[in-house]
C-alpha atoms as a PDB file:
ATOM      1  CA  UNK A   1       5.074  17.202   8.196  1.00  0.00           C
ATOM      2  CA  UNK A   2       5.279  20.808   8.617  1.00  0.00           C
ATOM      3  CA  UNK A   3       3.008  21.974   6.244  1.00  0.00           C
ATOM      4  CA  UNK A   4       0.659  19.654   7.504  1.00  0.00           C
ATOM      5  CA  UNK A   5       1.135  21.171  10.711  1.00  0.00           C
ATOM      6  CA  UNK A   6       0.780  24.862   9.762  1.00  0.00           C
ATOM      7  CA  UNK A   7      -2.318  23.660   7.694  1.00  0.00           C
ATOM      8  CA  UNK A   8      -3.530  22.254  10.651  1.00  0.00           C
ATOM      9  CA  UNK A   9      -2.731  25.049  13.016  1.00  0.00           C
ATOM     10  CA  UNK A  10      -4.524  27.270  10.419  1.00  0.00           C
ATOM     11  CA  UNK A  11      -8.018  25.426  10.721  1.00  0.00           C
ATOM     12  CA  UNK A  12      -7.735  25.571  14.472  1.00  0.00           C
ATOM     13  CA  UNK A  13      -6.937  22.733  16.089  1.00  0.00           C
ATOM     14  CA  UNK A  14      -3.751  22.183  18.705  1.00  0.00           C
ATOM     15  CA  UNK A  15      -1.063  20.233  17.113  1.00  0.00           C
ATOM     16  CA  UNK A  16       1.675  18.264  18.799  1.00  0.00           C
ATOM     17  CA  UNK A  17       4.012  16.161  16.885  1.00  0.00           C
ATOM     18  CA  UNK A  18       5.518  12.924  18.356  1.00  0.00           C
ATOM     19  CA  UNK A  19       6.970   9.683  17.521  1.00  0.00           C
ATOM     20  CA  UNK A  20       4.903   6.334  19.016  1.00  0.00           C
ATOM     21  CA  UNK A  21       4.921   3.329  19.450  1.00  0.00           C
ATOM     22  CA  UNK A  22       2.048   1.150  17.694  1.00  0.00           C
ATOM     23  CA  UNK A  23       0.708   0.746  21.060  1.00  0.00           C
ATOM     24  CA  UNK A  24       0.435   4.074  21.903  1.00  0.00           C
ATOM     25  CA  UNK A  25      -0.578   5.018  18.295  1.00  0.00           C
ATOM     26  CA  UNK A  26      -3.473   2.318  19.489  1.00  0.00           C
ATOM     27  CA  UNK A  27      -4.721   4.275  22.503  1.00  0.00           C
ATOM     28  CA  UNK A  28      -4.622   7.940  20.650  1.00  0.00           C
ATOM     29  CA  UNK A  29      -8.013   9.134  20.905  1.00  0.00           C
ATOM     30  CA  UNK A  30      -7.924  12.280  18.642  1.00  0.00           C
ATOM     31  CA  UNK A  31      -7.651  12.685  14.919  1.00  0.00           C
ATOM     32  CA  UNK A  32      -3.788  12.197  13.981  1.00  0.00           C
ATOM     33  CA  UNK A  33      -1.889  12.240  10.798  1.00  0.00           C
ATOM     34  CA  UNK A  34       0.257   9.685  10.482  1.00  0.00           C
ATOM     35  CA  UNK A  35       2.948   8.911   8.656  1.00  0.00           C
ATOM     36  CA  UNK A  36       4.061   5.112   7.480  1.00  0.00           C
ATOM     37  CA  UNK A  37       7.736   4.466   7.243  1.00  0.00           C
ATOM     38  CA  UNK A  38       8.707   1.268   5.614  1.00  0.00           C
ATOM     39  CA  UNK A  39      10.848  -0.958   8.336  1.00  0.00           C
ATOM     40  CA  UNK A  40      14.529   0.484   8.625  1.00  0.00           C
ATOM     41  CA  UNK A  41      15.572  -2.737   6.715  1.00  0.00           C
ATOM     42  CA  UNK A  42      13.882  -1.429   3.712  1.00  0.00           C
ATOM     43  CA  UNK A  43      14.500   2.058   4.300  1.00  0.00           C
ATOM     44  CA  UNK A  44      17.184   3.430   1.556  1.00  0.00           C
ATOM     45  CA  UNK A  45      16.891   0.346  -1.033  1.00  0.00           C
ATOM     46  CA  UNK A  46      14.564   1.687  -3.146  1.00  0.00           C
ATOM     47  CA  UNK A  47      11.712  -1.341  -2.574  1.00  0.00           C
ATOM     48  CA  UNK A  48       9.629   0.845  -1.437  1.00  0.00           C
ATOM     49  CA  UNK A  49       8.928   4.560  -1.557  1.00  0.00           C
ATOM     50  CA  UNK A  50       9.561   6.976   1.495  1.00  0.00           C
ATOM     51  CA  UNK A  51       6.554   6.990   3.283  1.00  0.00           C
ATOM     52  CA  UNK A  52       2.855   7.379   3.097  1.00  0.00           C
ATOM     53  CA  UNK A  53       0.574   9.249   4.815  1.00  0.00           C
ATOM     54  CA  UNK A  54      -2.888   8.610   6.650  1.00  0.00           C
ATOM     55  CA  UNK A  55      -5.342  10.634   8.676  1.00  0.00           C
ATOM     56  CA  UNK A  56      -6.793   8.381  11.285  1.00  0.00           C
ATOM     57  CA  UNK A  57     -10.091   9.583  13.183  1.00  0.00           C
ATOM     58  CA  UNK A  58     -11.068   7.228  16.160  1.00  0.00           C
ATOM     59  CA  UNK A  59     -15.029   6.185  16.271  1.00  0.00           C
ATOM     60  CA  UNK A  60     -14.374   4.805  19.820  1.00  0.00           C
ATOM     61  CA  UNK A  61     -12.079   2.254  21.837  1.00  0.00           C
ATOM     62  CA  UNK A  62     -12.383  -0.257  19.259  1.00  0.00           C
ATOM     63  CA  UNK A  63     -12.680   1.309  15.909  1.00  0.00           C
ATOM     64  CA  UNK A  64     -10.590   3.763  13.375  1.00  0.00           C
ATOM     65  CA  UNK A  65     -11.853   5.507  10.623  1.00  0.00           C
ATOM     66  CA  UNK A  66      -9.226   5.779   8.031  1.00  0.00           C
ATOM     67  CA  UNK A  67      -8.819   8.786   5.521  1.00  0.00           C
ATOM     68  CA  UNK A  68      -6.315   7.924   2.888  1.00  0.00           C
ATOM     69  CA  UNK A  69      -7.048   9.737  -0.523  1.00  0.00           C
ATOM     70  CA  UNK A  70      -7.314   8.948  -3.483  1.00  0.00           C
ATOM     71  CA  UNK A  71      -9.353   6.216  -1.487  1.00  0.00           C
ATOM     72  CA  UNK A  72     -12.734   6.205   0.099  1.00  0.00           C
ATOM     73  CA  UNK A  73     -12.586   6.504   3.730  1.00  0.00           C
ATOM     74  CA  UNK A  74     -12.811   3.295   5.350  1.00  0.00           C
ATOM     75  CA  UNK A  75     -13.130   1.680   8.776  1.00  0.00           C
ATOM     76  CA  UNK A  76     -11.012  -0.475  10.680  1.00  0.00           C
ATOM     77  CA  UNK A  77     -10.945  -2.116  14.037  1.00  0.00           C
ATOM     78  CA  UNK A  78      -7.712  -0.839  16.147  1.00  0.00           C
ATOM     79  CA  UNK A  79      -6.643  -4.587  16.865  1.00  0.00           C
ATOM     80  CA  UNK A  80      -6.404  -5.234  12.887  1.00  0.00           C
ATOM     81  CA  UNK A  81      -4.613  -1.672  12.520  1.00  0.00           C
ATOM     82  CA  UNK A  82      -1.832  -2.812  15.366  1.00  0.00           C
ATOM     83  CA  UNK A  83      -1.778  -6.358  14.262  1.00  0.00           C
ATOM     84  CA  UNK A  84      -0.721  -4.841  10.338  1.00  0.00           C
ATOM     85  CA  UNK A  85       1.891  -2.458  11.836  1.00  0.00           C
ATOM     86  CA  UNK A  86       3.193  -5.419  13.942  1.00  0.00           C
ATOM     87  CA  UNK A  87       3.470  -7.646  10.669  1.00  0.00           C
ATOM     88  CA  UNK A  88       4.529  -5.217   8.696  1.00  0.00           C
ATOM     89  CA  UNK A  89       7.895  -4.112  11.183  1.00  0.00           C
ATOM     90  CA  UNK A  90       6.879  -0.730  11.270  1.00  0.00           C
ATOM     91  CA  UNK A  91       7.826   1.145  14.784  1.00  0.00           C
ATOM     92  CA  UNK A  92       8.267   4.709  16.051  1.00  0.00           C
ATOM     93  CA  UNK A  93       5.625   6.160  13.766  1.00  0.00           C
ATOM     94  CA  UNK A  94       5.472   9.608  13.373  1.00  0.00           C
ATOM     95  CA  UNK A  95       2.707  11.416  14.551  1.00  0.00           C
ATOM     96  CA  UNK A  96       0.626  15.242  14.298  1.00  0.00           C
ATOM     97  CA  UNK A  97      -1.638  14.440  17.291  1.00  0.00           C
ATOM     98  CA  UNK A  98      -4.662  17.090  16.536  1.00  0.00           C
ATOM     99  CA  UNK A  99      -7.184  18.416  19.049  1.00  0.00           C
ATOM    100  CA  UNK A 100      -9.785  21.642  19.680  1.00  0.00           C
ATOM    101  CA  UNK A 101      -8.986  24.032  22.403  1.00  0.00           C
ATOM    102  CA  UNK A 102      -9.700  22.500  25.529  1.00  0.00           C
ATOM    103  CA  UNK A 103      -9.432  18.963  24.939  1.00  0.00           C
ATOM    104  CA  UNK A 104      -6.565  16.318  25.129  1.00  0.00           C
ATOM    105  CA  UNK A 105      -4.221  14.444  23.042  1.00  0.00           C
END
């Protein structure tokens, strides 16, 4: 996540890197990469690979937009996004929380 970082940093914007929760991942209100762990039960056994990366970019309260190349971005509402982490075991998600001078992560 480093590089993304110092990319980031490069382009401008204020970058602080955390781990969440999927609840606070649901109240982030600023663009964040994110990256997707499989649950620690998987982790190591070769089922699935390391991790997987997504940029999400809020709309508002209720909506995430969803960049995740090769793919077209896409649009999802933040319940569906919390209810898939939730079913899927994922928790303490790491985060690059990205803003513009002057405004807040």
């Amino acid at each position: 996540m480093l590089e993304f970082k110092d990319a980031l940093v490069s382009l401008g914007f204020g970058v602080e890197a955390q781990k969440l929760t999927i609840d606070e991942l649901a109240n982030i209100r600023v663009p964040s990469v994110v990256l997707i762990l499989p649950p620690k039960k998987l982790q190591g056994t070769g089922a699935l690979p390391l991790g997987h990366y997504l940029v999400l970019w809020p709309l508002d309260e209720e909506k995430v937009r969803v960049l995740d190349y090769p793919h077209d971005p896409f649009v999802l509402s933040v319940d569906y996004l919390v209810r898939h982490l939730r079913d899927a075991s994922i928790t303490n998600i790491p985060v690059l929380l990205c803003s513009k001078q002057g405004q807040e992560n």
